[in-house]
Protein backbone atom coordinates (compact mmCIF):
# COMPACT_ATOMS: atom_id res chain seq x y z
CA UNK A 1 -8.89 41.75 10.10
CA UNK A 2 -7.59 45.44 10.31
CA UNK A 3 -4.86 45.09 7.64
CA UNK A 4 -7.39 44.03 4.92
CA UNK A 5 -8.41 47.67 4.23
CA UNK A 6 -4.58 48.61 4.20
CA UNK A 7 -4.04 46.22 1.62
CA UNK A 8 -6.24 47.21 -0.70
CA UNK A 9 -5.61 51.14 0.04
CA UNK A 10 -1.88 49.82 -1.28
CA UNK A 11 -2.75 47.47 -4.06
CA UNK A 12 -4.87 50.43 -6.25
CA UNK A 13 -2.83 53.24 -4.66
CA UNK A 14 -5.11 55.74 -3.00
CA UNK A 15 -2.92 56.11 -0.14
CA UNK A 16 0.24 57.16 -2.84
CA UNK A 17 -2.36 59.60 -4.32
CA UNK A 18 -3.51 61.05 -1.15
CA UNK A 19 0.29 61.23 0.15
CA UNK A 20 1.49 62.86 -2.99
CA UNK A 21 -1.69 65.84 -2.98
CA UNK A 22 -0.89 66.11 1.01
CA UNK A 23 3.08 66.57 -0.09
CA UNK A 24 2.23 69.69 -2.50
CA UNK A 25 0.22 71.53 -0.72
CA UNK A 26 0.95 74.09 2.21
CA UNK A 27 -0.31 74.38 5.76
CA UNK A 28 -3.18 76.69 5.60
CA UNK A 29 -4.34 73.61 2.79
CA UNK A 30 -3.27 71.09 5.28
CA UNK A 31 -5.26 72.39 8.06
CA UNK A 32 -7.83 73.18 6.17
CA UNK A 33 -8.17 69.50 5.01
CA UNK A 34 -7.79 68.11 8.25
CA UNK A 35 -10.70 70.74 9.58
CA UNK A 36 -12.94 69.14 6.42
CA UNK A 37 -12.22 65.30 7.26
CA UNK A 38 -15.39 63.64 7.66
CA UNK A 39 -14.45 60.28 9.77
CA UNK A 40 -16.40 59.04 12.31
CA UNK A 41 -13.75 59.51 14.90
CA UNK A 42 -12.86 62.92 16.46
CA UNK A 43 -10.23 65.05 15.77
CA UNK A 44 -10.09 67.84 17.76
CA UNK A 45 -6.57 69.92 17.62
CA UNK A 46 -6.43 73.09 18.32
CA UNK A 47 -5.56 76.40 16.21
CA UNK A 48 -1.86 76.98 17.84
CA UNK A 49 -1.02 73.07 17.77
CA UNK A 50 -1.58 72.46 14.49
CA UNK A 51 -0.01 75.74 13.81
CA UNK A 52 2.99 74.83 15.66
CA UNK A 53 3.47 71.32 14.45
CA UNK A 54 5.90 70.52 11.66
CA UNK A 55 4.85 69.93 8.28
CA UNK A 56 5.87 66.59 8.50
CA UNK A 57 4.14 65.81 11.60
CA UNK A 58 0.59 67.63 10.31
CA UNK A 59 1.11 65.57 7.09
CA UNK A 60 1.43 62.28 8.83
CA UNK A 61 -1.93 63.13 11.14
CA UNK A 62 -3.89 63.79 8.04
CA UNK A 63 -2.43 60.39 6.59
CA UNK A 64 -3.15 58.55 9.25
CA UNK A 65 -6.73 59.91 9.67
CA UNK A 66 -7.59 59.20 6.18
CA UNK A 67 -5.48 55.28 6.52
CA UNK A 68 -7.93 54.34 9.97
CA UNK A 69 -11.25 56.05 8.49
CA UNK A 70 -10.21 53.78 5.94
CA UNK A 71 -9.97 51.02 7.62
CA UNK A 72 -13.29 51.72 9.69
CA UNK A 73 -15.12 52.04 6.78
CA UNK A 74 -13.76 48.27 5.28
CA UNK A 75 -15.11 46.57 8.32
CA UNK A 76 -18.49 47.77 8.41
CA UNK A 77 -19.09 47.20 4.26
């Protein structure tokens, strides 16, 4: 089921974590962690979208890569 990974991501916090390092950095560190996410999934923005984004919306692709590489990784452990 894809929620089980979710669940656990919530019950030992990782997610908060995650959420609250995204949340202090700015967007050069933002980018720069999206550029470094291993997943096995592409992403594949370019320079002057991610650039023109807002922080919000950059912060909640980098969430939400991490949450379904996540997720991925549950179901084939």
């Amino acid at each position: 089921m894809a929620t089980e990974g979710v669940g656990r991501l919530r019950r030992d916090g990782q997610m908060e974590k995650l959420a609250g390092r995204i949340a202090k950095m700015n967007r050069q560190q933002v980018i720069a962690l999206l550029r470094s996410f291993e997943c096995s999934f592409k992403l594949d923005f370019t320079d002057e979208f991610l650039e023109a984004i807002s922080m919000e919306r950059l912060r909640h692709i980098i969430l939400g890569a991490a949450l379904h590489a996540h997720n991925l990784s549950c179901k084939s452990a």
